[in-house]
C-alpha atoms as a PDB file:
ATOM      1  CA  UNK A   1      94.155 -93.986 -98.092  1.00  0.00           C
ATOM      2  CA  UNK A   2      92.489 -91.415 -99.858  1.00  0.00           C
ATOM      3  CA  UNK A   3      89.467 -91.049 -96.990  1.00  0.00           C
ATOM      4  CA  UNK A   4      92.232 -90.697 -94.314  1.00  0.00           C
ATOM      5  CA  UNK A   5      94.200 -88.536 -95.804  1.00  0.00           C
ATOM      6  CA  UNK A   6      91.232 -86.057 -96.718  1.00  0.00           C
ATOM      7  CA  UNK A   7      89.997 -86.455 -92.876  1.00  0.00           C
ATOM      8  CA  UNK A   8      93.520 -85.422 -92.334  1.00  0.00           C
ATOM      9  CA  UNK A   9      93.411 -82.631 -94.202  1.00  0.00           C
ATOM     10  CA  UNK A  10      90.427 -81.893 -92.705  1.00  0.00           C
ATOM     11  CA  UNK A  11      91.838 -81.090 -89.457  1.00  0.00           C
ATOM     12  CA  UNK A  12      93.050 -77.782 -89.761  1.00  0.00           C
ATOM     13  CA  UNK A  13      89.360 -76.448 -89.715  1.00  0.00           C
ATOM     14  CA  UNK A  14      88.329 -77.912 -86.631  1.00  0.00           C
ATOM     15  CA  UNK A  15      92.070 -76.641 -84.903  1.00  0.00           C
ATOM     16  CA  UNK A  16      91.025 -72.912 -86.212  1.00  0.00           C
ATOM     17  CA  UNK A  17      87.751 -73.430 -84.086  1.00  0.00           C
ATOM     18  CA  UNK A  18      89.596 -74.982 -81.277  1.00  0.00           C
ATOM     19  CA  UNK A  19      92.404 -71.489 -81.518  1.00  0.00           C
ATOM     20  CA  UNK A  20      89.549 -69.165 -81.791  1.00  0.00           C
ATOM     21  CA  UNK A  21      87.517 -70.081 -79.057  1.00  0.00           C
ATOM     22  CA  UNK A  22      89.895 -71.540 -76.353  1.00  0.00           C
ATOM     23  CA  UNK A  23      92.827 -69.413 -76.967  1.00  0.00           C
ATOM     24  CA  UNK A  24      95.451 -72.333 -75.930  1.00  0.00           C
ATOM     25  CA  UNK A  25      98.512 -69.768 -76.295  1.00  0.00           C
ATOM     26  CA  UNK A  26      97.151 -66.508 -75.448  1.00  0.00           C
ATOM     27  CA  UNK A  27      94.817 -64.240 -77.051  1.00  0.00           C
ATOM     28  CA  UNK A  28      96.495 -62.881 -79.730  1.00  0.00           C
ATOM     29  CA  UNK A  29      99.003 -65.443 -80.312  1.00  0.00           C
ATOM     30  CA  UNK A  30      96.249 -68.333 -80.723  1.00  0.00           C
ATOM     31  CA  UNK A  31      94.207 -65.764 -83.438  1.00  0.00           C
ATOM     32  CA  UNK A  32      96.927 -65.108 -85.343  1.00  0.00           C
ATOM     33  CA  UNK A  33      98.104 -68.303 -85.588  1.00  0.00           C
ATOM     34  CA  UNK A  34      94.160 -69.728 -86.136  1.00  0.00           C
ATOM     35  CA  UNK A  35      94.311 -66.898 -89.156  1.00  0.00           C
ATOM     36  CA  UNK A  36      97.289 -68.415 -90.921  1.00  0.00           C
ATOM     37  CA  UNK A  37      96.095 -71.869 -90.522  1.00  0.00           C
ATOM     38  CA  UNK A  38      92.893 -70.639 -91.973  1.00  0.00           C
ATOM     39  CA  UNK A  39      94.671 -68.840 -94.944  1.00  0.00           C
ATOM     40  CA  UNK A  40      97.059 -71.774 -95.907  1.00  0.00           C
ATOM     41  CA  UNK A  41      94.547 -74.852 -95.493  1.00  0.00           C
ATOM     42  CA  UNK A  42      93.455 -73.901 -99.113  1.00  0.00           C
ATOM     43  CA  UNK A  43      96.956 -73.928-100.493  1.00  0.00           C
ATOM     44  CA  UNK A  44      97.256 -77.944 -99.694  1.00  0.00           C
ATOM     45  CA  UNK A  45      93.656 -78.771 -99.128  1.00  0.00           C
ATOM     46  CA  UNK A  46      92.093 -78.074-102.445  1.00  0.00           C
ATOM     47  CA  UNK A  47      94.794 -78.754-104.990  1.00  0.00           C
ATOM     48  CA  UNK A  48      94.268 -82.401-103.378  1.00  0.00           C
ATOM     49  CA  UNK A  49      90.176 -82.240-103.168  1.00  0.00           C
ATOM     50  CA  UNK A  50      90.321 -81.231-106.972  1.00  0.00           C
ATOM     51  CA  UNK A  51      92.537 -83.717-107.763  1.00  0.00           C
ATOM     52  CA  UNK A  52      90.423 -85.914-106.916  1.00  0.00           C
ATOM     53  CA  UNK A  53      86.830 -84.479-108.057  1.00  0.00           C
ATOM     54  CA  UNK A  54      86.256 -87.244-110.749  1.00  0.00           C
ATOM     55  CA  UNK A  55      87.167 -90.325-108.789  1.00  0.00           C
ATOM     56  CA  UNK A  56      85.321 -89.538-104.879  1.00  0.00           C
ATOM     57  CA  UNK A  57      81.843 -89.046-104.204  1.00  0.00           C
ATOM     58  CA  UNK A  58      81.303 -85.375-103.032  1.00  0.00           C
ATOM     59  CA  UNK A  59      78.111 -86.516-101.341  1.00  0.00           C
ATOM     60  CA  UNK A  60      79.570 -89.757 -98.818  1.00  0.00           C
ATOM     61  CA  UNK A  61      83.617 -89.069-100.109  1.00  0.00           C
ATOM     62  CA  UNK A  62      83.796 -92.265-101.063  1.00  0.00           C
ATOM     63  CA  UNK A  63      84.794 -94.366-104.021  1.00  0.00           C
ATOM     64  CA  UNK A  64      82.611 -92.549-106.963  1.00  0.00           C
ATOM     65  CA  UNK A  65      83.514 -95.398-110.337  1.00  0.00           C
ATOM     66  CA  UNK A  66      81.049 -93.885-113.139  1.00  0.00           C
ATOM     67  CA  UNK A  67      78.899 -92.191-111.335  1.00  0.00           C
ATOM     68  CA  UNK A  68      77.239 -89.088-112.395  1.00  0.00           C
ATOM     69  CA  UNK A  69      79.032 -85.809-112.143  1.00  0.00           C
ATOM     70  CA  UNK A  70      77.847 -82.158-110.948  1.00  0.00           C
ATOM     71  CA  UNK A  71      78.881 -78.844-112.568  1.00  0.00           C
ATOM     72  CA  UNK A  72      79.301 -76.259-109.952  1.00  0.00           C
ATOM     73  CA  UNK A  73      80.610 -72.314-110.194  1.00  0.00           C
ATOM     74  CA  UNK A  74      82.148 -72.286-106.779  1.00  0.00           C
ATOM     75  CA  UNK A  75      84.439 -69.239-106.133  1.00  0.00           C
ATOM     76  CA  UNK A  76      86.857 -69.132-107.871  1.00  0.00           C
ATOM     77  CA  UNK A  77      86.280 -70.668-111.027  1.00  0.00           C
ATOM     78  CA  UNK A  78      83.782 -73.818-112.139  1.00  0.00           C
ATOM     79  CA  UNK A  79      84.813 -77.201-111.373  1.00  0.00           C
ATOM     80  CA  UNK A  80      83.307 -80.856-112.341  1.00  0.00           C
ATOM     81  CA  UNK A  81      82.673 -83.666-109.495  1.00  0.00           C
ATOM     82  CA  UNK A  82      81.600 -86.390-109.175  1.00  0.00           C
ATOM     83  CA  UNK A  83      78.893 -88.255-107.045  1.00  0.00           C
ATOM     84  CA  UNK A  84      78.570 -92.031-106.592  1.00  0.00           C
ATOM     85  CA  UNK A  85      74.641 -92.637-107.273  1.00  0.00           C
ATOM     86  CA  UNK A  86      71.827 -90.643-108.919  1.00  0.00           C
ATOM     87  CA  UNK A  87      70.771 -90.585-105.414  1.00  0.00           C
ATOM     88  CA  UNK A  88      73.862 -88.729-103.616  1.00  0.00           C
ATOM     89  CA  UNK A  89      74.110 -86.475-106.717  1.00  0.00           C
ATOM     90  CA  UNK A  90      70.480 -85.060-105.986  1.00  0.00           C
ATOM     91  CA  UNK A  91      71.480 -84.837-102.210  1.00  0.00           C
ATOM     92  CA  UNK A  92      74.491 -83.129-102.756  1.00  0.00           C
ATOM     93  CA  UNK A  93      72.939 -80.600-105.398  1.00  0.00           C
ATOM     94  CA  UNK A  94      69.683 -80.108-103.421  1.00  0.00           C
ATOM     95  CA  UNK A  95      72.247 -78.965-100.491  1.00  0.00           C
ATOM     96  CA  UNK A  96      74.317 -77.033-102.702  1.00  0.00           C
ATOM     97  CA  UNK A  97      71.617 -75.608-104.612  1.00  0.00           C
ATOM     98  CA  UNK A  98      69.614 -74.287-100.890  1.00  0.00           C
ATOM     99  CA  UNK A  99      73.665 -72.482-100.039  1.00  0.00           C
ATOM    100  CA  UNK A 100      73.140 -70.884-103.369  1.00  0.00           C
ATOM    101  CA  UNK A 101      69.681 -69.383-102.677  1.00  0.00           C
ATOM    102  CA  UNK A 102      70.653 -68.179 -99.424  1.00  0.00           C
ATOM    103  CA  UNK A 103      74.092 -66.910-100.584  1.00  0.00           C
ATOM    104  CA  UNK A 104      74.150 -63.535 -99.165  1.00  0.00           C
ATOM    105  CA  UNK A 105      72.245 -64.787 -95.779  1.00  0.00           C
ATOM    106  CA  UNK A 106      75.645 -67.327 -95.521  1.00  0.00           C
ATOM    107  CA  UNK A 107      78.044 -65.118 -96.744  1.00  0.00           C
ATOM    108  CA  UNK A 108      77.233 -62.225 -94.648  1.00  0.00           C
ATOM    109  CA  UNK A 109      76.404 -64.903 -91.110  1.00  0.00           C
ATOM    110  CA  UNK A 110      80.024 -66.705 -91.431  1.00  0.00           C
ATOM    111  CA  UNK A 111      81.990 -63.981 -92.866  1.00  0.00           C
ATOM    112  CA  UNK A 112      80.532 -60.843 -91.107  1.00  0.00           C
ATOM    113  CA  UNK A 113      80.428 -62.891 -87.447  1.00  0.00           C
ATOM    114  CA  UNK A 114      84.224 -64.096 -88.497  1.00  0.00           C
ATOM    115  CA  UNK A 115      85.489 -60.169 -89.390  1.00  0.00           C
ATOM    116  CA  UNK A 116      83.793 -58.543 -85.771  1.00  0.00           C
ATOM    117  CA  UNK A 117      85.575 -61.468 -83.909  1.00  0.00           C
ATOM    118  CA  UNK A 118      88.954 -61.064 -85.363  1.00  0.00           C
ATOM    119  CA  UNK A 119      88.575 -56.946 -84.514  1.00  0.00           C
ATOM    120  CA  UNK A 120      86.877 -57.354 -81.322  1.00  0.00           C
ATOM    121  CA  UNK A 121      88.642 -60.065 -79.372  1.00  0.00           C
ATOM    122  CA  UNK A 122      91.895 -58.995 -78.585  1.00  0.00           C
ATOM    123  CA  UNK A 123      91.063 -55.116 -77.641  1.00  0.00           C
ATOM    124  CA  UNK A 124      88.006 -57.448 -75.127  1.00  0.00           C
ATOM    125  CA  UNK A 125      90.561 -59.325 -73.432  1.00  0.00           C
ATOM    126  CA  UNK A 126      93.030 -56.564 -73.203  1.00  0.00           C
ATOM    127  CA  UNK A 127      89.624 -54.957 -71.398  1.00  0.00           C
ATOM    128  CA  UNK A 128      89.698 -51.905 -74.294  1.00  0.00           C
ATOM    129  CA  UNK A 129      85.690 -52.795 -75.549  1.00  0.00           C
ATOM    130  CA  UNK A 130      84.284 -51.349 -71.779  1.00  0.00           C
ATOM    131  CA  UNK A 131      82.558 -54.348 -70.123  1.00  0.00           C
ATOM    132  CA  UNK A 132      82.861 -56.713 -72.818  1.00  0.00           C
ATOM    133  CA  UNK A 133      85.690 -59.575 -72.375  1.00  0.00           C
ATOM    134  CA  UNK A 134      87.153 -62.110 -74.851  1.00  0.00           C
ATOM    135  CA  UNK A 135      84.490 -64.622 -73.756  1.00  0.00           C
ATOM    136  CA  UNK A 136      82.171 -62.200 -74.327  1.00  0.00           C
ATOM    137  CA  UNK A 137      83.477 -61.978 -78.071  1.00  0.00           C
ATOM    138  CA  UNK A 138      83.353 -66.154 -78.232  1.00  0.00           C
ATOM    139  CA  UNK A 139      79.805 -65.930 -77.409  1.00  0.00           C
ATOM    140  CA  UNK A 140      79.417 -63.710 -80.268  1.00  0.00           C
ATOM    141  CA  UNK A 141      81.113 -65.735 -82.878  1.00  0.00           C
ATOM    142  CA  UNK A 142      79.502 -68.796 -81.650  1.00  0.00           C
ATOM    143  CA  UNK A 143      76.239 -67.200 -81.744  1.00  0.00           C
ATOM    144  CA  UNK A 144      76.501 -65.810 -85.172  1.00  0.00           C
ATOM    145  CA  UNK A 145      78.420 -69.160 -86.642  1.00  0.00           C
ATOM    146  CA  UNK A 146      75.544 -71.349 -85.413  1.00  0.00           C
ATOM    147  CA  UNK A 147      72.965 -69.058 -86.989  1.00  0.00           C
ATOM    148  CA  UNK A 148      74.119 -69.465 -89.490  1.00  0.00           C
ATOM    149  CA  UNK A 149      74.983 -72.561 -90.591  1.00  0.00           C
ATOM    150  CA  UNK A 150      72.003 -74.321 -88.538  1.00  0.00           C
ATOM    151  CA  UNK A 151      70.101 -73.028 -90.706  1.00  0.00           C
ATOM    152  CA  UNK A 152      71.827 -74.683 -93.934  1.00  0.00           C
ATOM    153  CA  UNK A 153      72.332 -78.042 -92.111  1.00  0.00           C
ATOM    154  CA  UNK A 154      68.451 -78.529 -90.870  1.00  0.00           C
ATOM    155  CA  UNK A 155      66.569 -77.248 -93.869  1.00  0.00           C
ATOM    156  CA  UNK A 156      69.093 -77.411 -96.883  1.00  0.00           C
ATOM    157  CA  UNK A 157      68.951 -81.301 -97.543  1.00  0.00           C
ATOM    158  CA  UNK A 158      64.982 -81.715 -97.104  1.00  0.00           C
ATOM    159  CA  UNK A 159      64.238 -78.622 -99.340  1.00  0.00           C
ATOM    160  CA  UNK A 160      62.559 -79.331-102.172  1.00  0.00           C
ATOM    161  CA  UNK A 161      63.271 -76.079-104.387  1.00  0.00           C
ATOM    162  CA  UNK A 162      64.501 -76.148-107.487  1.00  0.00           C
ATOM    163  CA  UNK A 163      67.768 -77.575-108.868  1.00  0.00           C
ATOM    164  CA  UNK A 164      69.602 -74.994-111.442  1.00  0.00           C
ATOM    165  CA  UNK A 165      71.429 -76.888-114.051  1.00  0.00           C
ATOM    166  CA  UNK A 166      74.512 -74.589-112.511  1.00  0.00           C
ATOM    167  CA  UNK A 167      74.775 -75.025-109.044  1.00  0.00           C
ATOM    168  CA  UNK A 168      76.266 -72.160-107.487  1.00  0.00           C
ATOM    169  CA  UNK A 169      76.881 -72.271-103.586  1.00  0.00           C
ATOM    170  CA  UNK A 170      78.709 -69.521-102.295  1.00  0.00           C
ATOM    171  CA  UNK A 171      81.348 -70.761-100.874  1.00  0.00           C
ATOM    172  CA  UNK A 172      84.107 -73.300-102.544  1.00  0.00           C
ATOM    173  CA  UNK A 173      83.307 -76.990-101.717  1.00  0.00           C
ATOM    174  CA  UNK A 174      86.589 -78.872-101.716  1.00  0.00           C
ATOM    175  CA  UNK A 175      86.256 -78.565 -97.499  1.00  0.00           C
ATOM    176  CA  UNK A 176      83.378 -80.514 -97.595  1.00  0.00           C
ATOM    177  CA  UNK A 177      84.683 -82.759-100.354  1.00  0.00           C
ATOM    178  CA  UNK A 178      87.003 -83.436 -97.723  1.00  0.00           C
ATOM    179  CA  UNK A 179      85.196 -85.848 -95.633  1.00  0.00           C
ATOM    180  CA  UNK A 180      82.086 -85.686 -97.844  1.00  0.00           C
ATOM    181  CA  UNK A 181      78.583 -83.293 -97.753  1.00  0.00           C
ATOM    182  CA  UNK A 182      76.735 -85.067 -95.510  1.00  0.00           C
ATOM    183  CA  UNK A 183      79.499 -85.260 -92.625  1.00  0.00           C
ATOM    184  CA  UNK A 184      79.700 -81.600 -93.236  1.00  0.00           C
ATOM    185  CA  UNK A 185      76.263 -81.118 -92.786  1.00  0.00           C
ATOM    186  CA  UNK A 186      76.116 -83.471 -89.549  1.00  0.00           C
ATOM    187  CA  UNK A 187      78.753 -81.378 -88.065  1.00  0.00           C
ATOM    188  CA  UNK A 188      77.227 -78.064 -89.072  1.00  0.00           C
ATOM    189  CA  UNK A 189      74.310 -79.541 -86.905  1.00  0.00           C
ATOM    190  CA  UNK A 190      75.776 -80.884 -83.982  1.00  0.00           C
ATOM    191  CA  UNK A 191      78.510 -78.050 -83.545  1.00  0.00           C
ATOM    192  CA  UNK A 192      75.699 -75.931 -84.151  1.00  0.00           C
ATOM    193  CA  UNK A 193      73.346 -77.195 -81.818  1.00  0.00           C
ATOM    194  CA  UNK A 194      76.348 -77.051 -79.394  1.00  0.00           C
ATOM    195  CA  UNK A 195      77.428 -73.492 -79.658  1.00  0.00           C
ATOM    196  CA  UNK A 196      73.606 -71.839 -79.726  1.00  0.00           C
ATOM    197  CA  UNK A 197      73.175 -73.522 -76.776  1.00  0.00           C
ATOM    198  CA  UNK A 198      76.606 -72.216 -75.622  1.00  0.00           C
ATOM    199  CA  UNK A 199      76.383 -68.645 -76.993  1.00  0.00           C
ATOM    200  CA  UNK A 200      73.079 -68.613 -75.381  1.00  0.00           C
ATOM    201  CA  UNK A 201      73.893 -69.946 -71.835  1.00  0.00           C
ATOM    202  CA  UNK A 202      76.697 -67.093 -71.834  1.00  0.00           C
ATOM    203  CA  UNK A 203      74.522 -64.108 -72.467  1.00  0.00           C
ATOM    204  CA  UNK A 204      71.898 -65.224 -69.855  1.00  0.00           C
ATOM    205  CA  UNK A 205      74.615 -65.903 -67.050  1.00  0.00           C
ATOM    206  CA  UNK A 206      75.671 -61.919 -67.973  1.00  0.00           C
ATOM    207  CA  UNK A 207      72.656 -60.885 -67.648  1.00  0.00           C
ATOM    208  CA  UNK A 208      71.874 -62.220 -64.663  1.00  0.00           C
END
């Protein structure tokens, strides 16, 4: 039960996507609502990933018995989890350890391409940004999304850089403890592969 109900609570990321990007109720209606999904999911979503921490895997999210544990200062404070193997303990930290080098390259890509959406968007499709429209903005935070977390998902778990003692990733990691690191990581890739290809095929049909 404890795998479905993390995929469950997994959800509301993947409905803040779907509310950004296809605006199902409206422009401004489907952002606001995608922010206060966004804003709540940590209220339920980490009190039950941390709750947790010593008994799943943080690597695979499953069963994690004696396995060996990680120390990581994640915003906001530093937590304990555990992995299942030596193995999926050096995944997970070599991973966590590549977010931490690139901090500010992450930080700035997700949260810098998430802030110009939010502002842009609405004054786009209300036609108040000159020629650019609401898919115009979409492009945009595809675009910027995909750059950046392509790069973390391609190059982060075959890096071979050093491992602090401390990991410190720069962003909290009960989401991906979730459904487990590497399904994060395999749907950083494939949503990113996606949405390049998307953001990409946008701005060439404008052009045109």
């Amino acid at each position: 039960m404890g795998r479905i109900t993390g995929v469950l609570l997994f959800l509301p990321v993947p409905l803040v996507l779907l509310l950004f990007t296809q605006a199902p109720f409206g422009t401004g209606p489907s952002l606001v609502l995608g922010v206060a999904v966004m804003l709540t999911h940590r209220l339920y979503a980490r009190p039950f990933a941390l709750g947790r921490a010593d008994a799943r895997c943080l690597w695979c999210a499953a069963e994690a018995g004696d396995g060996p544990r990680l120390a990581i200062d994640e915003p906001p404070a530093t937590t304990s989890w555990r992995t299942c193997s030596l193995a999926h303990a050096e995944r997970t930290a070599r991973v966590l350890a590549w977010a931490g080098r690139h901090g500010v390259w992450l930080r700035a890509g997700i949260l810098g391409t998430l802030a110009v959406f939010l502002l842009g968007a609405s004054p786009a499709s209300a036609g108040h940004v000159g020629a650019l429209t609401f898919a115009d903005g979409v492009a945009f935070f595809r675009l910027g999304i995909a750059a950046s977390v392509l790069p973390l998902a391609l190059l982060a778990p075959i890096s071979r850089g050093p491992v602090p003692g401390r990991l410190r990733p720069p962003f909290p990691v009960h989401i991906q403890a979730l459904i487990g690191t590497w399904a994060v990581v395999w749907l950083f890739r494939l949503i990113g592969l996606t949405w390049l290809v998307l953001g990409v095929s946008h701005v060439v049909s404008r052009l045109r």
